[in-house]
Protein backbone atom coordinates (compact mmCIF):
# COMPACT_ATOMS: atom_id res chain seq x y z
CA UNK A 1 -226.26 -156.73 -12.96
CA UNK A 2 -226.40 -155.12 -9.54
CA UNK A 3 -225.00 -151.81 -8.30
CA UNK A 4 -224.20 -151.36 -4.84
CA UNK A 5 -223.77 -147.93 -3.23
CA UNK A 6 -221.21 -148.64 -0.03
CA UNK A 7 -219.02 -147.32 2.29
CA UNK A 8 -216.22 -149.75 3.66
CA UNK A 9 -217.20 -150.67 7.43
CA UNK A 10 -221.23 -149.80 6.86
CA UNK A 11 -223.90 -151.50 6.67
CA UNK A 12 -223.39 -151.66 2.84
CA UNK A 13 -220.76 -154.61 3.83
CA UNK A 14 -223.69 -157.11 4.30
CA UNK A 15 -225.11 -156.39 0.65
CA UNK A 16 -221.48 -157.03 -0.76
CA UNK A 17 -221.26 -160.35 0.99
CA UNK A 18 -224.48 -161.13 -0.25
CA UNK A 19 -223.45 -160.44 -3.45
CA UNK A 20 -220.20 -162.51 -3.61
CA UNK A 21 -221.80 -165.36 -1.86
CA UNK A 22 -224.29 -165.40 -4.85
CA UNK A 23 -222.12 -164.97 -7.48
CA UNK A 24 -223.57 -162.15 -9.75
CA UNK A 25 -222.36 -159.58 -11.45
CA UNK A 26 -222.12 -155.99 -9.31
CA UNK A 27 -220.28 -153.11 -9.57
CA UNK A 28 -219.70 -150.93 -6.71
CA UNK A 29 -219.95 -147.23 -6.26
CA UNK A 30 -218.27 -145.42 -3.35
CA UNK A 31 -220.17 -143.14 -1.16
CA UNK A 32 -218.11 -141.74 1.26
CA UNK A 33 -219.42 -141.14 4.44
CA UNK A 34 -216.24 -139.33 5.84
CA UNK A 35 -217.26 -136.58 3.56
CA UNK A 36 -220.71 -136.56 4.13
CA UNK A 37 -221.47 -137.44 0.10
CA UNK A 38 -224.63 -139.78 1.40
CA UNK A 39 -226.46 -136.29 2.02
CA UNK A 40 -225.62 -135.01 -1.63
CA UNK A 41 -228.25 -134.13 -3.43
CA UNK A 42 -227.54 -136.97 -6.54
CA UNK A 43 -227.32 -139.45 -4.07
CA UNK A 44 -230.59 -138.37 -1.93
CA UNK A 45 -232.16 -139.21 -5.20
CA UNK A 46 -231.58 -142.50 -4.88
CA UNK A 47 -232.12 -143.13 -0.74
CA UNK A 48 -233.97 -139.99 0.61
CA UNK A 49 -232.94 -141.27 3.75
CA UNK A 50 -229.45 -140.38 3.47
CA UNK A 51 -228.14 -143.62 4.99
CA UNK A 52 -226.18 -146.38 3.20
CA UNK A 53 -226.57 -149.30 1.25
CA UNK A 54 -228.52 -148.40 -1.63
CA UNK A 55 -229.13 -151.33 -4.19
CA UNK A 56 -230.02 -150.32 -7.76
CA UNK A 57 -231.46 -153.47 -9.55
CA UNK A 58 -232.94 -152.74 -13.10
CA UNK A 59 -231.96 -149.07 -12.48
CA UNK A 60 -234.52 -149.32 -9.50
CA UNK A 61 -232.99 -148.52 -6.15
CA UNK A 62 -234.32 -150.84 -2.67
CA UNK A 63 -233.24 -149.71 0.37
CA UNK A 64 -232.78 -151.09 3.83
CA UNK A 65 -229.47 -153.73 5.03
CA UNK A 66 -231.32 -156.48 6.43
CA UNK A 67 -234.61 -155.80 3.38
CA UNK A 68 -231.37 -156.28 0.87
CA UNK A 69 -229.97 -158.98 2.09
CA UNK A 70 -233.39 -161.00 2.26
CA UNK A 71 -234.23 -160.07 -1.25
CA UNK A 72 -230.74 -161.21 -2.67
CA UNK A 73 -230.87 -164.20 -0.66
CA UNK A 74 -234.52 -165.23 -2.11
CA UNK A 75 -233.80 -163.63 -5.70
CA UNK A 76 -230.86 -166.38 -5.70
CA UNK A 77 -231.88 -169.69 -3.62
CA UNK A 78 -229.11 -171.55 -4.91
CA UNK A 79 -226.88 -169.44 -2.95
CA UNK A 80 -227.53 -171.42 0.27
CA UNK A 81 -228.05 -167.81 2.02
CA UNK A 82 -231.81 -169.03 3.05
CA UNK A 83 -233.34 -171.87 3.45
CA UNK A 84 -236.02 -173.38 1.68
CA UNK A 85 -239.54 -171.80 1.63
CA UNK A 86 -241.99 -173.47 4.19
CA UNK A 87 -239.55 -174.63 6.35
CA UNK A 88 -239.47 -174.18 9.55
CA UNK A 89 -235.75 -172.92 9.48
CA UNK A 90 -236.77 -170.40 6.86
CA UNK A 91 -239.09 -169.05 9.80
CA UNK A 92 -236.33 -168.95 12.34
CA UNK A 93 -234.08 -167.33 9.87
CA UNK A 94 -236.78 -164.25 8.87
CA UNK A 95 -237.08 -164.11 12.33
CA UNK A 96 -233.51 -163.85 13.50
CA UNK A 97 -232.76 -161.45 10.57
CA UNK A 98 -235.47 -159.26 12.03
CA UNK A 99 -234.09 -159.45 15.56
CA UNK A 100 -230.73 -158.21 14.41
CA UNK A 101 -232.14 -155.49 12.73
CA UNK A 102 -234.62 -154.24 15.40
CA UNK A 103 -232.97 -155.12 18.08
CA UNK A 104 -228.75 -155.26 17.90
CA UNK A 105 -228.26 -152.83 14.72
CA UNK A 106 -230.81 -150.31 15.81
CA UNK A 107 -228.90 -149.98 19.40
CA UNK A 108 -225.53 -149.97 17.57
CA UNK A 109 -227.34 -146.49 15.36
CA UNK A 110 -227.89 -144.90 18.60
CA UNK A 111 -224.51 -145.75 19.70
CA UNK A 112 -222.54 -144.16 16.70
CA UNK A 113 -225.46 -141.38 16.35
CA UNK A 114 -225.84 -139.59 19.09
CA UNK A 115 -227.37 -137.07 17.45
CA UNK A 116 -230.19 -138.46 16.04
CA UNK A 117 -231.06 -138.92 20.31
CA UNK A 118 -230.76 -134.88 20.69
CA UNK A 119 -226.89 -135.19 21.82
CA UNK A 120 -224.11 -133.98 20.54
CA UNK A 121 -222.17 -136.67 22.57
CA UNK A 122 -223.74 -139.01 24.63
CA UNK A 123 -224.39 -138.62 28.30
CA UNK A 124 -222.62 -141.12 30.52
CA UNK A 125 -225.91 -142.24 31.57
CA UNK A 126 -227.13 -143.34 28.08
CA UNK A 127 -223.51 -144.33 27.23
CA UNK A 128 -223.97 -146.98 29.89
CA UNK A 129 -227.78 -147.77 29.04
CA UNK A 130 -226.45 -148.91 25.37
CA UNK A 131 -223.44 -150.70 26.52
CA UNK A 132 -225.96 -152.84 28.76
CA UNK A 133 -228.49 -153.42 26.27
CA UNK A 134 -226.38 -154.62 23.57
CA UNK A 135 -224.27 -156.65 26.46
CA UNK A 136 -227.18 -158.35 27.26
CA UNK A 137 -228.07 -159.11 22.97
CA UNK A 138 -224.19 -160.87 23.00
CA UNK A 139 -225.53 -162.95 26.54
CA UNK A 140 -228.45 -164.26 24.61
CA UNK A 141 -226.70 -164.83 21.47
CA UNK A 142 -223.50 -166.50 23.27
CA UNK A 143 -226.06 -168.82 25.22
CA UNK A 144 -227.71 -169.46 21.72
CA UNK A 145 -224.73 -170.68 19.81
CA UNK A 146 -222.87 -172.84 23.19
CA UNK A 147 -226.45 -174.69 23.31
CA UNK A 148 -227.82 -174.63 19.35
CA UNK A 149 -224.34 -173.91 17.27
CA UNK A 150 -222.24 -173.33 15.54
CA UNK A 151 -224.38 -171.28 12.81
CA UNK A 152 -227.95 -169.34 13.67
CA UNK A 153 -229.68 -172.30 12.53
CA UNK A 154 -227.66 -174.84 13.69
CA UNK A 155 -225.73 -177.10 11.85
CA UNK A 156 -226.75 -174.95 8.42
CA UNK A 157 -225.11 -171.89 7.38
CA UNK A 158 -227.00 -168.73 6.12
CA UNK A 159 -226.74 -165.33 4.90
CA UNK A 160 -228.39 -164.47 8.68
CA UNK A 161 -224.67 -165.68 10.26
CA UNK A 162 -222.71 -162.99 8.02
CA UNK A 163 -225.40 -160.27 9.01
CA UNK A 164 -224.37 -160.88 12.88
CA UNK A 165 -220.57 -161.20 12.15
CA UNK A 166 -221.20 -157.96 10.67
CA UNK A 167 -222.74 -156.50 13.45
CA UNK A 168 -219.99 -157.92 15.97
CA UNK A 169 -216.91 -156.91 13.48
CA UNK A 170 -219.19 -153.05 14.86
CA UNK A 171 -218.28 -153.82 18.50
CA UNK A 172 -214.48 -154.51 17.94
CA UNK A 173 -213.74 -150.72 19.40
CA UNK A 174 -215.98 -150.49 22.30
CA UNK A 175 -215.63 -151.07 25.74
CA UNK A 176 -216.97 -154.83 25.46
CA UNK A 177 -216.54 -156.07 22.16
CA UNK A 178 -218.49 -159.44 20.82
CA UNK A 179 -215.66 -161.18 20.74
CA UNK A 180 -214.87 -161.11 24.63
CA UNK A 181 -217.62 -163.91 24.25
CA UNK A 182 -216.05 -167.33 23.90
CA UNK A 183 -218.75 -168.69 21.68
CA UNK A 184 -219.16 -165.55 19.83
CA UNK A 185 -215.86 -165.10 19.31
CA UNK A 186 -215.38 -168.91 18.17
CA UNK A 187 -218.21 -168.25 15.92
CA UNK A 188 -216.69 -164.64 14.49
CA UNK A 189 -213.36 -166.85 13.38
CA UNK A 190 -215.86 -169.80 11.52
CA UNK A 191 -217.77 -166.69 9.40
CA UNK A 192 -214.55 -164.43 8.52
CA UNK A 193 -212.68 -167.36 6.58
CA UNK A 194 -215.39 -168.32 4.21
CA UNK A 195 -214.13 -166.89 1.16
CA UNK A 196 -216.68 -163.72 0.77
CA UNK A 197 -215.55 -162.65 3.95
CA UNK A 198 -211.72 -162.58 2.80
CA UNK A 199 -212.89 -161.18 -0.83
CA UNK A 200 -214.75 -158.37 0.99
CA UNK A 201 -212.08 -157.67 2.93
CA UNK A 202 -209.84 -157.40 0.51
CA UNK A 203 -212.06 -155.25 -2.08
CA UNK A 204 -212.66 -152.63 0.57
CA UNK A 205 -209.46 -152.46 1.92
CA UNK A 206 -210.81 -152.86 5.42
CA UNK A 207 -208.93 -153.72 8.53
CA UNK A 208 -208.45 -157.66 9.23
CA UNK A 209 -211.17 -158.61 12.30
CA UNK A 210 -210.78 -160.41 14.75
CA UNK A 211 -207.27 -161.41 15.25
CA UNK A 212 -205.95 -164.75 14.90
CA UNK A 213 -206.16 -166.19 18.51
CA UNK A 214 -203.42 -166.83 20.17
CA UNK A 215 -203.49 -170.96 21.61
């Protein structure tokens, strides 16, 4: 049994896919951000960081998004979510799960933090510097999928392909959201109708992303 600490929307949302993908039993506990109840003192307890998800397994908590999703995905192989140790996709899939991490989902916490970069709301100068950097994550990962598609790894399908629709379904309010990318935005419509996607969905009562296009 697994216990999930989420939010709907966070980062939390790649834990739960993980977890439906797999199949095991979970129970989920609401932290709501809105109210600040990831700084609460019970809670802290559990993540000192004060961030979401939190993942208690054996009553022992593990921290981190991508850290969570790479441990459920290894704890449960048969889950498809990784491939098999040694290979050389396995490699490329450790390494694009870092690369989201570092690189896209790092950017996107200094976009919906400003704080935590001394501002109380970004300057139009840094507003610009983010939009550009994570711009130019959506050229390389647009010119990844057109040339080496549809999934991360190609022609497999793995937990590393719900981590980036995750991080996309984050860009759906700003100024250029993932999805203005035709590949991207192909590739956002494959991931949201496997059925952990639409059970997600429906379990945290979040909006439905993207919209059915329009032919």
């Amino acid at each position: 049994m697994y216990t999930l600490y989420y939010c709907p929307g966070t980062a939390s949302m790649i834990v739960h896919l993980a977890l439906l993908e797999i199949g095991a039993d979970y129970e989920l506990k609401l932290v709501d951000v809105e109210k600040n109840q990831q700084k609460d003192p019970q809670y802290l307890q559990l993540n000192p960081n004060g961030v979401l998800p939190t993942l208690l397994i054996d009553n022992k908590p593990y921290l981190e998004s991508a850290a969570l999703l790479m441990l459920l995905a290894e704890r449960h192989p048969q889950a498809g979510l990784v491939p098999a140790a040694g290979s050389v996709e396995r490699d490329q899939w450790r390494q694009w799960i870092m690369y989201l991490s570092h690189s896209l989902q790092a950017t996107f916490r200094a976009w919906f933090y400003p704080a935590e970069l001394g501002y109380e709301e970004h300057t139009e100068v840094t507003r610009q510097a983010l939009q550009r950097r994570i711009a130019a994550i959506w050229d390389k990962l647009e010119l990844h999928l057109s040339q080496n598609g549809p999934y991360l790894l190609g022609e497999t399908f793995s937990g590393a392909d719900l981590y980036l629709t995750m991080l996309m379904r984050w860009s759906r309010n700003m100024p250029q959201p993932a999805t203005n990318w035709p590949a991207l935005n192909d590739y956002a419509h494959r991931i949201i109708a496997r059925p952990s996607w639409q059970k997600m969905v429906e379990i945290e009562g979040i909006d439905v992303w993207p919209k059915a296009t329009v032919k």
